[in-house]
C-alpha atoms as a PDB file:
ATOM      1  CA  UNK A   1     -20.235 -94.502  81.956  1.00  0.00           C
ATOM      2  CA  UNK A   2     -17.175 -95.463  80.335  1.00  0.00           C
ATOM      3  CA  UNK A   3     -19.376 -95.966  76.945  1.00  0.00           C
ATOM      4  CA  UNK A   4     -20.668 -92.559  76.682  1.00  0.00           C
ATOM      5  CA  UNK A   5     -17.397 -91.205  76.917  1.00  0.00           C
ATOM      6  CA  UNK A   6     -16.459 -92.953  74.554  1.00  0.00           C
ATOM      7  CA  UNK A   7     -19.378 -91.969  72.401  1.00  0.00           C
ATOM      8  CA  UNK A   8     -18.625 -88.709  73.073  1.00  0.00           C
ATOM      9  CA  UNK A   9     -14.952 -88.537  71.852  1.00  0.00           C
ATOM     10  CA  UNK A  10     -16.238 -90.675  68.453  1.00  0.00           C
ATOM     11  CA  UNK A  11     -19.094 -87.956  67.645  1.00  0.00           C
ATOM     12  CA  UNK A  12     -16.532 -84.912  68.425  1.00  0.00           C
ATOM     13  CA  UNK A  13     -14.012 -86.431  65.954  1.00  0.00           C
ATOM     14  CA  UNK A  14     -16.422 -87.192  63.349  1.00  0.00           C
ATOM     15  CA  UNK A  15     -17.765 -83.401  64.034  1.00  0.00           C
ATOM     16  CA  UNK A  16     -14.203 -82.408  63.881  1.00  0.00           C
ATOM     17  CA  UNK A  17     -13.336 -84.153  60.735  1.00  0.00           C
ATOM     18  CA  UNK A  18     -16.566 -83.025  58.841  1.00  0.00           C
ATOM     19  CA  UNK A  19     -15.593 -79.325  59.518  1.00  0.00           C
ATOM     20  CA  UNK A  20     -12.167 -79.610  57.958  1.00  0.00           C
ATOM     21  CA  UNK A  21     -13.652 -81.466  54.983  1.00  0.00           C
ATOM     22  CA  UNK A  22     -15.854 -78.624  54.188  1.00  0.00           C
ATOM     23  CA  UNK A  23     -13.454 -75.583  54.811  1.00  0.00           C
ATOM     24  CA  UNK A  24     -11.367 -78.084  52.384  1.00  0.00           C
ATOM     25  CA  UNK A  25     -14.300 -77.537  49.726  1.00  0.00           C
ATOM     26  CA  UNK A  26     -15.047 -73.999  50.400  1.00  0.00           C
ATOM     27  CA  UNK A  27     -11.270 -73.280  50.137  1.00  0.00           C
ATOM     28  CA  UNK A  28     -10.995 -75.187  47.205  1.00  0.00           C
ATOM     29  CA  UNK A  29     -13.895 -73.468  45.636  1.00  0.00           C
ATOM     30  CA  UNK A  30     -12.335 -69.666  46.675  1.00  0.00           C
ATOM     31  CA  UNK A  31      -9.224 -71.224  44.494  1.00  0.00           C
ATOM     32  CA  UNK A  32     -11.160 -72.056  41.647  1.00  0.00           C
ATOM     33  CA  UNK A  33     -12.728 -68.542  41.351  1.00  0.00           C
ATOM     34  CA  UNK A  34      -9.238 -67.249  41.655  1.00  0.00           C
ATOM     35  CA  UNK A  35      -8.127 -69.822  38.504  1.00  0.00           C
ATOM     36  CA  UNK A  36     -11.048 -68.414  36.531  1.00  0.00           C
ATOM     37  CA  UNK A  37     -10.775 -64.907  36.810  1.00  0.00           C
ATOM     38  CA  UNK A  38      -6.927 -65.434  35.950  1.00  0.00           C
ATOM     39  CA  UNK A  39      -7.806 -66.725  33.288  1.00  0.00           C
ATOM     40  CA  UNK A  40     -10.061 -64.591  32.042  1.00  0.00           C
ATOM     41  CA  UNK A  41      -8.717 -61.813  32.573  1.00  0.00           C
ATOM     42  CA  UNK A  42      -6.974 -59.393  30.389  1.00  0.00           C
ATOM     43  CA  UNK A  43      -3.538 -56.950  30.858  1.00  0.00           C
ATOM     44  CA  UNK A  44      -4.318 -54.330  32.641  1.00  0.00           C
ATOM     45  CA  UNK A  45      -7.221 -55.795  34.888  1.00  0.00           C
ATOM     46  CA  UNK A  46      -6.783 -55.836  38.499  1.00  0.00           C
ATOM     47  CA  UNK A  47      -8.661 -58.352  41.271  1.00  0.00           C
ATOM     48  CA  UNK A  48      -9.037 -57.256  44.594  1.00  0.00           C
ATOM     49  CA  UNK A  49     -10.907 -59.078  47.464  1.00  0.00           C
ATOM     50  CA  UNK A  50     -12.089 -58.129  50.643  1.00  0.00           C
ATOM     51  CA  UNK A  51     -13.135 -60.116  54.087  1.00  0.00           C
ATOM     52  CA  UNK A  52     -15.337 -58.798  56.648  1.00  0.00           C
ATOM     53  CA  UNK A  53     -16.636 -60.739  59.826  1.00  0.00           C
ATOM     54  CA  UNK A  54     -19.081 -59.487  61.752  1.00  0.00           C
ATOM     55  CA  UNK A  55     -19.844 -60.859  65.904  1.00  0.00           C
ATOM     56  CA  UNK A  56     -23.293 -61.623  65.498  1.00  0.00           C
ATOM     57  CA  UNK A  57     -23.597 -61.630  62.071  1.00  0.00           C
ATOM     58  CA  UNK A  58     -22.931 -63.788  58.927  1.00  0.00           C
ATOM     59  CA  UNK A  59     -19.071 -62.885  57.263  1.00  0.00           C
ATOM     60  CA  UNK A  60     -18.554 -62.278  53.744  1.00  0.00           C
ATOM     61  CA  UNK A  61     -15.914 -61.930  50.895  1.00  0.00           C
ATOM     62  CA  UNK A  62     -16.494 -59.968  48.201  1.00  0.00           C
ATOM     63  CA  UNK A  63     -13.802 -60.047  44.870  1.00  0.00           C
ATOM     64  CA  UNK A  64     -13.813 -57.238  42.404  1.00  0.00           C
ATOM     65  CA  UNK A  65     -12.119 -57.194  38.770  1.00  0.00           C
ATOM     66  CA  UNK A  66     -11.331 -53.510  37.438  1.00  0.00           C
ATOM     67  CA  UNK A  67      -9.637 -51.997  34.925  1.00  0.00           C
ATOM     68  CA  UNK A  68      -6.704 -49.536  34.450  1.00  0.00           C
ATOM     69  CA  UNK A  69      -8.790 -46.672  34.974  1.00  0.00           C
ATOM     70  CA  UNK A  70     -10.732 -48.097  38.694  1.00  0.00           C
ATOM     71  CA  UNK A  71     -13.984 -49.427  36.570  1.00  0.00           C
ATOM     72  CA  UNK A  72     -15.587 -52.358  38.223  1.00  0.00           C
ATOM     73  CA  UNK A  73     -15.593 -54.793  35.497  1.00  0.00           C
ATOM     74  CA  UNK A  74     -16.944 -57.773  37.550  1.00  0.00           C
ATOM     75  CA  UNK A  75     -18.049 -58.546  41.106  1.00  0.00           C
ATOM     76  CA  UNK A  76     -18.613 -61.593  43.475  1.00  0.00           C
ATOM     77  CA  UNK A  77     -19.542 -62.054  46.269  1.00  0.00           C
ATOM     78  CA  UNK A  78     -20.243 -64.632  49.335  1.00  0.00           C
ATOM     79  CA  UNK A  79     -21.900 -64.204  52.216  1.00  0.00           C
ATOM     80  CA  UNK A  80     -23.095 -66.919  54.999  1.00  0.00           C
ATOM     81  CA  UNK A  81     -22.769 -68.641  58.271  1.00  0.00           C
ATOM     82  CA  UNK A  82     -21.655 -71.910  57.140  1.00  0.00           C
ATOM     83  CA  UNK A  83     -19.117 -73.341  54.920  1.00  0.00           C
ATOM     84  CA  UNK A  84     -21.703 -74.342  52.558  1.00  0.00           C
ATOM     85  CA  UNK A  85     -21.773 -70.450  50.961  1.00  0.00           C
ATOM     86  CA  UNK A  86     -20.267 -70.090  47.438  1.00  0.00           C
ATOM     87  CA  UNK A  87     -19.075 -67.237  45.793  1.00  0.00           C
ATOM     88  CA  UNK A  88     -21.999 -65.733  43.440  1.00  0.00           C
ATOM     89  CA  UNK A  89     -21.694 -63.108  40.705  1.00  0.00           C
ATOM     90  CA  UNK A  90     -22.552 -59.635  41.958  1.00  0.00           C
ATOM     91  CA  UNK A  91     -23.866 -57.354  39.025  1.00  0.00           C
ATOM     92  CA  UNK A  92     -25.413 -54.509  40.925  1.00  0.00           C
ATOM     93  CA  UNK A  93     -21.765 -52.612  41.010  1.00  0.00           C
ATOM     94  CA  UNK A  94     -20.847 -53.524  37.199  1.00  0.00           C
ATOM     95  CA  UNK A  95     -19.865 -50.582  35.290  1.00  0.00           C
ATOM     96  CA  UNK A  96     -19.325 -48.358  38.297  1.00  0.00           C
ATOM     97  CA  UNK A  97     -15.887 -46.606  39.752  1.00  0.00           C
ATOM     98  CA  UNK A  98     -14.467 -48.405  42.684  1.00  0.00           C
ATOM     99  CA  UNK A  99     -13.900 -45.143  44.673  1.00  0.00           C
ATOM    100  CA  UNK A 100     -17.451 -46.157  45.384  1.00  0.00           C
ATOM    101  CA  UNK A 101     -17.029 -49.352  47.315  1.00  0.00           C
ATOM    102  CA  UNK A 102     -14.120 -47.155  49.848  1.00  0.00           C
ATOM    103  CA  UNK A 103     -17.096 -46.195  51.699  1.00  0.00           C
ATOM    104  CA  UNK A 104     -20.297 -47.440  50.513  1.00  0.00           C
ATOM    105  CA  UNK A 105     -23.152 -45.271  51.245  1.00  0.00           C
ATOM    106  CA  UNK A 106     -25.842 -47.979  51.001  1.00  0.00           C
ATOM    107  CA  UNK A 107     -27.634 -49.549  53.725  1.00  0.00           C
ATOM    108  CA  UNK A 108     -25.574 -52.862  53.646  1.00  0.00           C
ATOM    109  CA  UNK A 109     -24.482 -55.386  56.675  1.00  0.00           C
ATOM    110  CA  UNK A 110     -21.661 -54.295  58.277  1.00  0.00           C
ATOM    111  CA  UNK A 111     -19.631 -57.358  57.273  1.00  0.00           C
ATOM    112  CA  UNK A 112     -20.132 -56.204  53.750  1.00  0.00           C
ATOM    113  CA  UNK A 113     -19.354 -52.596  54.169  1.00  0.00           C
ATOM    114  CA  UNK A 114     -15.934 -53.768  55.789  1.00  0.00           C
ATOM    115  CA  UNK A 115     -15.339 -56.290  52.787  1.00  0.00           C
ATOM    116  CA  UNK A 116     -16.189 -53.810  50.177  1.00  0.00           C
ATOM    117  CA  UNK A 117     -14.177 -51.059  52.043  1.00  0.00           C
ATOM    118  CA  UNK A 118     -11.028 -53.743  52.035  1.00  0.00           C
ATOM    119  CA  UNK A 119     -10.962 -54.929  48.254  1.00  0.00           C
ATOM    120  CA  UNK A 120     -11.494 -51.329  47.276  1.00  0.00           C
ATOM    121  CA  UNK A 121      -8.214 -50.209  48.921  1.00  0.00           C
ATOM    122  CA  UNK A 122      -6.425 -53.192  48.024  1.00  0.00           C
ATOM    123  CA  UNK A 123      -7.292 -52.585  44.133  1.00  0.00           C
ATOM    124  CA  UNK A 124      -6.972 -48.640  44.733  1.00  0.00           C
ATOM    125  CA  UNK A 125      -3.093 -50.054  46.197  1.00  0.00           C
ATOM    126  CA  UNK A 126      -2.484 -52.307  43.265  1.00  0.00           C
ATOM    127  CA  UNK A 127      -3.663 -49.589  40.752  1.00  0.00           C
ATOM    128  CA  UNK A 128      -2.569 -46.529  41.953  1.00  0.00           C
ATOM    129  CA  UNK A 129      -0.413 -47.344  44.788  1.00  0.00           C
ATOM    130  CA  UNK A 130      -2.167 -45.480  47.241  1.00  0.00           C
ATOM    131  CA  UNK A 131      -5.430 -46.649  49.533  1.00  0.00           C
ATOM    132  CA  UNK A 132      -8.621 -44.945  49.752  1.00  0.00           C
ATOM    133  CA  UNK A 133      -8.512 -41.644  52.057  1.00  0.00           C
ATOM    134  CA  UNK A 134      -9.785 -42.615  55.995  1.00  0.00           C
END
């Protein structure tokens, strides 16, 4: 009896210690998106991001470059369950105002909408000082 106790405690630290080594690389990863666009980017550009979770559902991030005037410039996002998801360019929004992503009117998950909704009035803060009307 005593063994499988034992067993037990060894397979929930190994669990345990596998989970914070992959947040580790998925955090590490979020920081090397941040490097990049910093260093791409130009005066004037803004980044926002956005988090949304959802209960049942898989959570997302979404991170948005724009320019002085609210013109999406650049999008990522990530989306997934696990903490193998990586941040992947999102092109469908390119070109577009980001008054657009304050409430999307798309058929989206919910975790997205609330993402979108987020880094849209953080950039609409960091631009204009003021968030997106509720």
């Amino acid at each position: 009896m005593h063994w499988v106790i034992a067993h037990a405690w060894i397979l929930f630290l190994a669990a345990w210690l596998a989970s914070w080594g992959l947040t580790t690389v998925q955090v590490r990863h979020y920081q090397q998106l941040i490097r990049t666009v910093r260093s791409q980017s130009r005066p004037g550009q803004t980044f926002g991001t956005g988090i949304g979770k959802s209960w049942l559902r898989a959570g997302c991030v979404v991170g948005v470059i724009t320019d002085q005037g609210g013109r999406i410039l650049n999008a990522y996002r990530m989306t997934g369950w696990s903490v193998f998801a990586r941040f992947r360019p999102w092109p469908d929004f390119v070109g577009h105002d980001i008054g657009e992503w304050a409430y999307p009117q798309f058929r989206k998950p919910v975790a997205l909408r609330r993402a979108m909704a987020q880094a849209a009035d953080l950039t609409l803060q960091q631009l204009f000082g003021t968030q997106a009307p509720k």
